[in-house]
Protein backbone atom coordinates (compact mmCIF):
# COMPACT_ATOMS: atom_id res chain seq x y z
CA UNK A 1 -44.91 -6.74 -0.46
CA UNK A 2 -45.07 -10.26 -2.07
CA UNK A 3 -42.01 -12.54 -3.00
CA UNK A 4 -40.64 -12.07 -6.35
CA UNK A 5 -41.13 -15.33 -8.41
CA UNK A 6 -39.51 -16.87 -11.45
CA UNK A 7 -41.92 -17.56 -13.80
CA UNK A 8 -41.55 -20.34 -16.70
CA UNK A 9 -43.70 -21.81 -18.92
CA UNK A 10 -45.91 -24.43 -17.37
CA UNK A 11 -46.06 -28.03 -18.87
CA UNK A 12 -42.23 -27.98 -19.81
CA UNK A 13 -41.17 -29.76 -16.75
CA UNK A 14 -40.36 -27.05 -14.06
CA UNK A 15 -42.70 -26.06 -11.80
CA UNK A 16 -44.53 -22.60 -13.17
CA UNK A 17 -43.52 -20.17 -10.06
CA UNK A 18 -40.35 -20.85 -7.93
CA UNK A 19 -39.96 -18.21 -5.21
CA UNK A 20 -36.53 -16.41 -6.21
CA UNK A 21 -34.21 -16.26 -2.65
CA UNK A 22 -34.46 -12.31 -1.07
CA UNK A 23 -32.00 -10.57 0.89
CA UNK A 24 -34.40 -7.72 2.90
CA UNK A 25 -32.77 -4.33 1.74
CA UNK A 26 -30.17 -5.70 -1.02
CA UNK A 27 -31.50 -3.91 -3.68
CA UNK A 28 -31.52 -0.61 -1.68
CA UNK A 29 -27.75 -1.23 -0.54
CA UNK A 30 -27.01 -1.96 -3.82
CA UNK A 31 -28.59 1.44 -5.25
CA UNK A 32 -27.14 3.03 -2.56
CA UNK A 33 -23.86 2.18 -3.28
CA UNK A 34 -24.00 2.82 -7.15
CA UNK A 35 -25.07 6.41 -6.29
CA UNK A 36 -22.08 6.65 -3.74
CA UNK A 37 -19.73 5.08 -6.55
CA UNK A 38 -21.05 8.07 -9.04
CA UNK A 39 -21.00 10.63 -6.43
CA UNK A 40 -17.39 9.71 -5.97
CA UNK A 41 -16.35 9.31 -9.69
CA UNK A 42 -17.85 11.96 -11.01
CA UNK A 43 -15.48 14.77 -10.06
CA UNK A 44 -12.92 13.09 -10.23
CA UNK A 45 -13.37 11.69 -13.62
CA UNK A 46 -14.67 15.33 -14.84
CA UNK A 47 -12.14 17.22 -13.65
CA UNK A 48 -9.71 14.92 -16.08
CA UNK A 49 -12.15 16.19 -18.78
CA UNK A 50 -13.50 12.64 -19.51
CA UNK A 51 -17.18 11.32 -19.02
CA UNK A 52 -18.35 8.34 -17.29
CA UNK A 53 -19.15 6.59 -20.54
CA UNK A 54 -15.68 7.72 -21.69
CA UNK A 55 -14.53 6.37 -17.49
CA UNK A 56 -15.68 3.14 -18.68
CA UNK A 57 -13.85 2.97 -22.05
CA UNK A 58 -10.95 4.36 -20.58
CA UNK A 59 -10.92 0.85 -18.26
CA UNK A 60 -11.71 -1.50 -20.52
CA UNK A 61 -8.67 0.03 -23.04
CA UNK A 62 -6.32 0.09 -20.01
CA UNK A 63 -6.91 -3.97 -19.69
CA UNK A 64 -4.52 -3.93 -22.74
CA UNK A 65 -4.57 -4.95 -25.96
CA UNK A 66 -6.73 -2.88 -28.98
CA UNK A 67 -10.09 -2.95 -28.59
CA UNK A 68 -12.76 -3.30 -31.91
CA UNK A 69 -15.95 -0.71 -31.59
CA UNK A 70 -18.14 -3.86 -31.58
CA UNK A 71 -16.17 -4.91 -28.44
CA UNK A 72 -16.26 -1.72 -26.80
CA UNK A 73 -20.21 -1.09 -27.29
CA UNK A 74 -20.90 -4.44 -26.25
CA UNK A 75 -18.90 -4.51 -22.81
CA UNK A 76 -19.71 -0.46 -22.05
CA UNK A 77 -23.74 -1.13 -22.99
CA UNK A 78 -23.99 1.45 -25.33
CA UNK A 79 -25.66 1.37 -28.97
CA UNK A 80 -22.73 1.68 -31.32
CA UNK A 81 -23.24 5.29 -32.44
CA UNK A 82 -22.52 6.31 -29.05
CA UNK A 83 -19.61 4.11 -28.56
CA UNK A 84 -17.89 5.30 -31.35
CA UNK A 85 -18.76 8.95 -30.36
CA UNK A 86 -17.18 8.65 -26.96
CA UNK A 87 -14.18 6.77 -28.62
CA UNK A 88 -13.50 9.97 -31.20
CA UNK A 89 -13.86 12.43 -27.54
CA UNK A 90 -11.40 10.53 -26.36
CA UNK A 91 -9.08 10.20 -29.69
CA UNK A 92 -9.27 13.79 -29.92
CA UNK A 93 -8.29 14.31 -26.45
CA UNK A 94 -5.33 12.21 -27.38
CA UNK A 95 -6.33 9.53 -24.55
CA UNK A 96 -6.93 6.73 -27.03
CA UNK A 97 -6.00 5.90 -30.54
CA UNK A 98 -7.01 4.21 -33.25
CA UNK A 99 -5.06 1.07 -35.52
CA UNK A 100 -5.58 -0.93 -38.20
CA UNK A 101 -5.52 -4.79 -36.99
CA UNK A 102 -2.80 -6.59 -37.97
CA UNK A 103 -4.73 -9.36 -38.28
CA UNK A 104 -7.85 -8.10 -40.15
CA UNK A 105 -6.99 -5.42 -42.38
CA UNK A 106 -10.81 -4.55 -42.45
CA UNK A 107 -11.25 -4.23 -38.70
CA UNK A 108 -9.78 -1.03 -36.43
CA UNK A 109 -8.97 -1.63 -32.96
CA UNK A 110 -9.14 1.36 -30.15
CA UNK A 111 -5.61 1.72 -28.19
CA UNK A 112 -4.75 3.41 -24.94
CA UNK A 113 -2.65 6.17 -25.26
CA UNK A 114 -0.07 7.07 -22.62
CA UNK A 115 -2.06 10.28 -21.49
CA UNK A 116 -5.25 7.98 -21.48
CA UNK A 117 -3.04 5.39 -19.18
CA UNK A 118 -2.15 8.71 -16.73
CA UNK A 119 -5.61 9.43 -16.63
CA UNK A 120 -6.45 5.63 -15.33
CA UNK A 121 -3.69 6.05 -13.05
CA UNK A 122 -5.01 9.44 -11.42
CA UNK A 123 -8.62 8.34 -11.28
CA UNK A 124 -8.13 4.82 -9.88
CA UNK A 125 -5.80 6.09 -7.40
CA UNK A 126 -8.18 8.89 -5.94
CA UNK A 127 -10.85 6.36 -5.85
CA UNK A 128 -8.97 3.83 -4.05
CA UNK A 129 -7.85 6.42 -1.40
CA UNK A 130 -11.64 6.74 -0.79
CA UNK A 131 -11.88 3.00 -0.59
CA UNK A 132 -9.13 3.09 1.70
CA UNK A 133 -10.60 6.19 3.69
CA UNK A 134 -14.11 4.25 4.04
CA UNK A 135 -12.83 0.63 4.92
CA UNK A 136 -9.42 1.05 5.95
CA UNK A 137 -6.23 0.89 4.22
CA UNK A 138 -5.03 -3.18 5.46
CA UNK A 139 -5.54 -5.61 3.28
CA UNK A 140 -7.62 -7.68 5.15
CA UNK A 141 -9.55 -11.07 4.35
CA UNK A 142 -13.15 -9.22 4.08
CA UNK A 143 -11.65 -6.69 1.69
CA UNK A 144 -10.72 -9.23 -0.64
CA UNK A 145 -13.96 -11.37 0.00
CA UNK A 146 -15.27 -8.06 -1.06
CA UNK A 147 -13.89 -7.83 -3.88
CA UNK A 148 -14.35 -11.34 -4.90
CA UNK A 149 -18.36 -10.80 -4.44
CA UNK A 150 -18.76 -7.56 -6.35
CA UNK A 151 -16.53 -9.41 -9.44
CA UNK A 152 -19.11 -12.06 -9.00
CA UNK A 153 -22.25 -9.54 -9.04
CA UNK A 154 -20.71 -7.66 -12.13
CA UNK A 155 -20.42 -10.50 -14.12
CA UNK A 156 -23.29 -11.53 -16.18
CA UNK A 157 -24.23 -15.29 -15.43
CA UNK A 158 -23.65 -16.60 -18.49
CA UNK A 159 -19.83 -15.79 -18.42
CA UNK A 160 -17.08 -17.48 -15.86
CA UNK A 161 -15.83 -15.45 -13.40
């Protein structure tokens, strides 16, 4: 298998094909643990009635503060119809509700309701007993270098961590 390369337009000043640094196997681990991290969600987060799309709302909602759809489609990666969709699921389930802004009388914002908050609670807290299960329950330097590398994987490049 050859090395990937970063390719850029040639004449512009930077060389046309700069090797890009591999890790043998990082891209496996990191499938790997995506499926483990669905495998593990996915009861849990379906036997509160709520989806993973509607997981991820749930999340970004219990952050605080309302959320506008734009907002919400943008940070879940979903097309807008979708968004908004998963946002009336999870209105109707009483788990989130909507306000007009204060600010903008035009715009709505998406709020956590306090059943939507228990639901964070119960999810995040089964998951993190897995966590704890799989790498032990001290809080240890590694677990927050961990932590401090996948926050630096999730966030796209172009935004401070």
């Amino acid at each position: 298998m050859s090395e990937p390369v970063s390719r850029q337009a040639p004449g512009r000043g930077v060389p046309p094909l700069i090797p890009a640094p591999r890790v043998p196997g990082l891209v496996e681990l990191l499938d790997r643990v995506e499926r483990a991290v669905a495998t593990a969600l996915t009861p849990v987060t379906s036997a509160e009635g709520v989806s993973r799309d509607g997981w991820r709302v749930l999340l970004m909602l219990a952050r605080g503060g309302g959320r506008s759809m734009g907002e919400i489609a943008t940070h879940t990666a979903l097309p807008a119809p979708t968004a908004t969709r998963v946002v009336d699921r999870l209105v109707a389930q009483h788990l989130a509700y909507r306000q007009g802004d204060p600010v903008d009388r035009r715009r709505v914002l998406v709020h956590l309701a306090a059943d939507g908050r228990a639901v964070v609670e119960r999810v995040c807290g089964a998951i993190e007993r897995r966590v704890g299960t799989v790498l032990g329950n001290a809080r240890t330097p590694e677990r927050s270098q961990l932590a401090d590398l996948l926050e630096q994987l999730a966030t796209p490049a172009d935004q401070p961590v």
